[in-house]
C-alpha atoms as a PDB file:
ATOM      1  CA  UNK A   1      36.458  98.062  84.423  1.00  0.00           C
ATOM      2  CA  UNK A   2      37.683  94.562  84.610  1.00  0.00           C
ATOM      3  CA  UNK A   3      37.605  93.043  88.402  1.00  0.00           C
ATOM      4  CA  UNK A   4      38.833  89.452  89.405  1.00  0.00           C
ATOM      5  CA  UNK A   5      37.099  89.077  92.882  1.00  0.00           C
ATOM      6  CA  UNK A   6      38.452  85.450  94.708  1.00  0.00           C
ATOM      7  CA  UNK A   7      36.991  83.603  97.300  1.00  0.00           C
ATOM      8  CA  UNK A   8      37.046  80.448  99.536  1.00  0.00           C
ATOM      9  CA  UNK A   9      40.310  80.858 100.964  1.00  0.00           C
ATOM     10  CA  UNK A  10      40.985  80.183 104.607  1.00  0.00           C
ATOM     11  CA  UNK A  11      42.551  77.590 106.965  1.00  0.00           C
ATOM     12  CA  UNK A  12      42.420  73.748 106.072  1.00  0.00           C
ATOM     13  CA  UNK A  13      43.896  71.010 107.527  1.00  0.00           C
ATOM     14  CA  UNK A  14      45.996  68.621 105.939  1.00  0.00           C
ATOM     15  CA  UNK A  15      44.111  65.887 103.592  1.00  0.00           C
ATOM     16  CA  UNK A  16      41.364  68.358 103.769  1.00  0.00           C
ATOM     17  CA  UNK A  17      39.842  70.793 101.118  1.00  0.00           C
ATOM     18  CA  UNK A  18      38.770  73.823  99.849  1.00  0.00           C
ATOM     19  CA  UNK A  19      37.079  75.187  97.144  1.00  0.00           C
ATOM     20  CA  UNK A  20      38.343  78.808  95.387  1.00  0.00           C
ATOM     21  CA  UNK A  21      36.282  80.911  93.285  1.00  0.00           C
ATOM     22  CA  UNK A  22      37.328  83.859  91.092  1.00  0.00           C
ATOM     23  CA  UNK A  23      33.997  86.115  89.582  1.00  0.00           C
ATOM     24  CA  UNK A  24      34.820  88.175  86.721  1.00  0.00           C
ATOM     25  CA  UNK A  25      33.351  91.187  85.390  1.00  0.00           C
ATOM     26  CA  UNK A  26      33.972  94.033  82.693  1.00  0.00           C
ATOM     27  CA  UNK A  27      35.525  91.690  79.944  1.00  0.00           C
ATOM     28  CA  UNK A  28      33.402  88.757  77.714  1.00  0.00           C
ATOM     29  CA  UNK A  29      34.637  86.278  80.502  1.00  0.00           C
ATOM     30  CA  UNK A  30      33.888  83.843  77.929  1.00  0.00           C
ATOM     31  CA  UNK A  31      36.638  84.444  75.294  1.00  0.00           C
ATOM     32  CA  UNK A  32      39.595  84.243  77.470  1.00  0.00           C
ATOM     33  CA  UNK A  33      41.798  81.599  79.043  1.00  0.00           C
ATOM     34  CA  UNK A  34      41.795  81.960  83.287  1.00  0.00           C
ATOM     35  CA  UNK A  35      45.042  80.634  85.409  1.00  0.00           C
ATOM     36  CA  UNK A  36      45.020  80.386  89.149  1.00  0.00           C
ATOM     37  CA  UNK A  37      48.838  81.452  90.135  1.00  0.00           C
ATOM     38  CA  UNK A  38      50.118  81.340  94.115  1.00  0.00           C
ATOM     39  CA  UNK A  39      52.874  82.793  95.805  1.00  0.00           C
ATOM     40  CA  UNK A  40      53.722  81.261  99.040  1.00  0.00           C
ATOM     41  CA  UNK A  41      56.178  82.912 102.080  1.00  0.00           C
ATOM     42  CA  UNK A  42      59.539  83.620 100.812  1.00  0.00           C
ATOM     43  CA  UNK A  43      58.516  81.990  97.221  1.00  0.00           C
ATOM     44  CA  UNK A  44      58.349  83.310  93.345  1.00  0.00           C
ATOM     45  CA  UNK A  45      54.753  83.331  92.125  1.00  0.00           C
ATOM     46  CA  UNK A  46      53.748  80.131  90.181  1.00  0.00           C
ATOM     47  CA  UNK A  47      51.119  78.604  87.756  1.00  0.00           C
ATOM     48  CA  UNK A  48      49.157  76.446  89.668  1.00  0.00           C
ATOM     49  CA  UNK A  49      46.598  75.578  86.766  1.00  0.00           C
ATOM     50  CA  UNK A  50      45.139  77.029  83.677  1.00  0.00           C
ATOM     51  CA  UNK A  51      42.076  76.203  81.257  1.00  0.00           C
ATOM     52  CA  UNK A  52      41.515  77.476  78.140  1.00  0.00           C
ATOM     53  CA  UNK A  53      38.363  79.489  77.351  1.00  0.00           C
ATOM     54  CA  UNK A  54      35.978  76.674  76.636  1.00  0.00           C
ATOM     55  CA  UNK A  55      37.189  74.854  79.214  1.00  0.00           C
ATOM     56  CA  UNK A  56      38.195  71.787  77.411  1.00  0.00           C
ATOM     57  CA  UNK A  57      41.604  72.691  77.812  1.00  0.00           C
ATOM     58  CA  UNK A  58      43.318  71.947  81.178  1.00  0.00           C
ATOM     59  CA  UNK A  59      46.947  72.331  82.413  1.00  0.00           C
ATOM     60  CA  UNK A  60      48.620  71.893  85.683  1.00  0.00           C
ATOM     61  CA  UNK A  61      51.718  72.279  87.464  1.00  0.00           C
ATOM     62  CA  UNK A  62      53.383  68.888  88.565  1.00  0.00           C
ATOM     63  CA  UNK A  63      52.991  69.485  92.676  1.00  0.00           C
ATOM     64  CA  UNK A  64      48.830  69.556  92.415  1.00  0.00           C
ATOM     65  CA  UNK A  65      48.471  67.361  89.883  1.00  0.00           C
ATOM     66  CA  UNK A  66      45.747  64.741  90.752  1.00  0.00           C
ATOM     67  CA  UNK A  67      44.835  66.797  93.637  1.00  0.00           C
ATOM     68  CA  UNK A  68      43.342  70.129  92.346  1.00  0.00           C
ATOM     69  CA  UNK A  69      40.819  70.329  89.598  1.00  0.00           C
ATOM     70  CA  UNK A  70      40.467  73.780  87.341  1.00  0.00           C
ATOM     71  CA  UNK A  71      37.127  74.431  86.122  1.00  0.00           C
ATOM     72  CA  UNK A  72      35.185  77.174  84.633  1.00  0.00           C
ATOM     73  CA  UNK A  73      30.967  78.158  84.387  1.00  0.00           C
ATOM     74  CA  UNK A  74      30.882  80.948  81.272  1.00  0.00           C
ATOM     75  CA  UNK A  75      27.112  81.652  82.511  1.00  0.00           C
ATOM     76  CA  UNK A  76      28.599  82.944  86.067  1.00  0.00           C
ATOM     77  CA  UNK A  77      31.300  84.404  84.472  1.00  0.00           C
ATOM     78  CA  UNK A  78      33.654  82.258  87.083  1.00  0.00           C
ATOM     79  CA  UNK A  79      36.283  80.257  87.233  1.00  0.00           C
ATOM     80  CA  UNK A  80      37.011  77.686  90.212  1.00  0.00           C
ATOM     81  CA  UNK A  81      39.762  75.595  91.934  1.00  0.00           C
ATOM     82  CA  UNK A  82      39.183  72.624  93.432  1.00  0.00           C
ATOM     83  CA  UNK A  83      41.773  71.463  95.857  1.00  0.00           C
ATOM     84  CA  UNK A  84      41.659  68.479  97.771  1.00  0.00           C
ATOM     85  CA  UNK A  85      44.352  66.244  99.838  1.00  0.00           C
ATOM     86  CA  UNK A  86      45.742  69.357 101.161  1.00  0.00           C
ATOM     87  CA  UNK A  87      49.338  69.658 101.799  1.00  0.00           C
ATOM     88  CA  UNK A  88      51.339  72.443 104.483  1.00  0.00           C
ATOM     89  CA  UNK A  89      53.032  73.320 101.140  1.00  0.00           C
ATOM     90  CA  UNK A  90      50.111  74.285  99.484  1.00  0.00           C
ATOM     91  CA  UNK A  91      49.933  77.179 101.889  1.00  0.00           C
ATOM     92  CA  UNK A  92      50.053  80.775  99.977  1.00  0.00           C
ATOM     93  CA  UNK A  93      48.133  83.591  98.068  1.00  0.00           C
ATOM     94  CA  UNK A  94      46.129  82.164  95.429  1.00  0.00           C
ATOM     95  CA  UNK A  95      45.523  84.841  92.766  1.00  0.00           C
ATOM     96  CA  UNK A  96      43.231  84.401  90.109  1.00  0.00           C
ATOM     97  CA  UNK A  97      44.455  85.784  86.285  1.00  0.00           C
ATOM     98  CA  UNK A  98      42.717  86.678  82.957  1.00  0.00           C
ATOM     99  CA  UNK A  99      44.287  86.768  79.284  1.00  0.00           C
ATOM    100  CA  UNK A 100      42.450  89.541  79.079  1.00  0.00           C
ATOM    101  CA  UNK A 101      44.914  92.646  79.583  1.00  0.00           C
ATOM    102  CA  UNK A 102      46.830  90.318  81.855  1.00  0.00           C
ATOM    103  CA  UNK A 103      44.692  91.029  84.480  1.00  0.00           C
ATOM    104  CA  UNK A 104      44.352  89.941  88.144  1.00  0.00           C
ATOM    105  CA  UNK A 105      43.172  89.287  91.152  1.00  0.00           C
ATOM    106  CA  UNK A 106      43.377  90.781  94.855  1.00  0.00           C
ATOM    107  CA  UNK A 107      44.228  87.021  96.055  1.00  0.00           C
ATOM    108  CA  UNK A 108      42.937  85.251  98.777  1.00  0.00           C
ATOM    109  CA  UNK A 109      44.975  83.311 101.709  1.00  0.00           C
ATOM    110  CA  UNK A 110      45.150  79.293 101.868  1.00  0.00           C
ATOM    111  CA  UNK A 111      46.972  78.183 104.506  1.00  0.00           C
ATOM    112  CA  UNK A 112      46.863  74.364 105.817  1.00  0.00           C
ATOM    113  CA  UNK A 113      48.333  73.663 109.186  1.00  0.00           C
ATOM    114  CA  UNK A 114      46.839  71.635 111.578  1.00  0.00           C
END
């Protein structure tokens, strides 16, 4: 059964940071590509970044780029998103997302307000 469990969600102010996780489980973690999608109030759901299954591969979308990092530890069998300098629009559901069977996450809430 393939799960795709986020964490490190919450409130953050703006300029600040947090740090997601997604742990995966039920697939060979390491032979897929993982994507971090959000879908904020009122919004369509969007890439936020990708990285390939090694990890040396590393896209993002245009509004986090310099400020969010995607990375990825094939012993934990988890894939992370750094995001720092924080903006109000950065608020949404941050869902984490598998090539495997197009799988994904339960999400978890980032909201920045101050």
């Amino acid at each position: 059964q393939v799960q795709l469990v986020e964490s490190g969600g919450g409130l953050a102010q703006p300029g600040g940071s947090l740090r997601l996780s997604c742990a995966a489980s039920g697939f060979m973690f390491w032979r897929y590509a993982m994507s971090w999608y959000r879908r904020a109030p009122g919004k369509e759901r969007e890439l936020v970044a990708g990285i390939s299954s090694t990890g040396d591969i590393t896209n993002y979308a245009d509004s986090v780029k310099g400020r969010f990092t995607i990375s990825r530890d094939n012993t934990k069998n988890t894939v992370y998103l750094q995001m720092n300098s924080l903006k109000p629009e950065d608020t949404a559901v941050y869902y984490c997302w598998s090539l495997y069977r197009d799988s994904w996450g339960q999400g978890t809430q980032v909201t920045v307000s101050s």
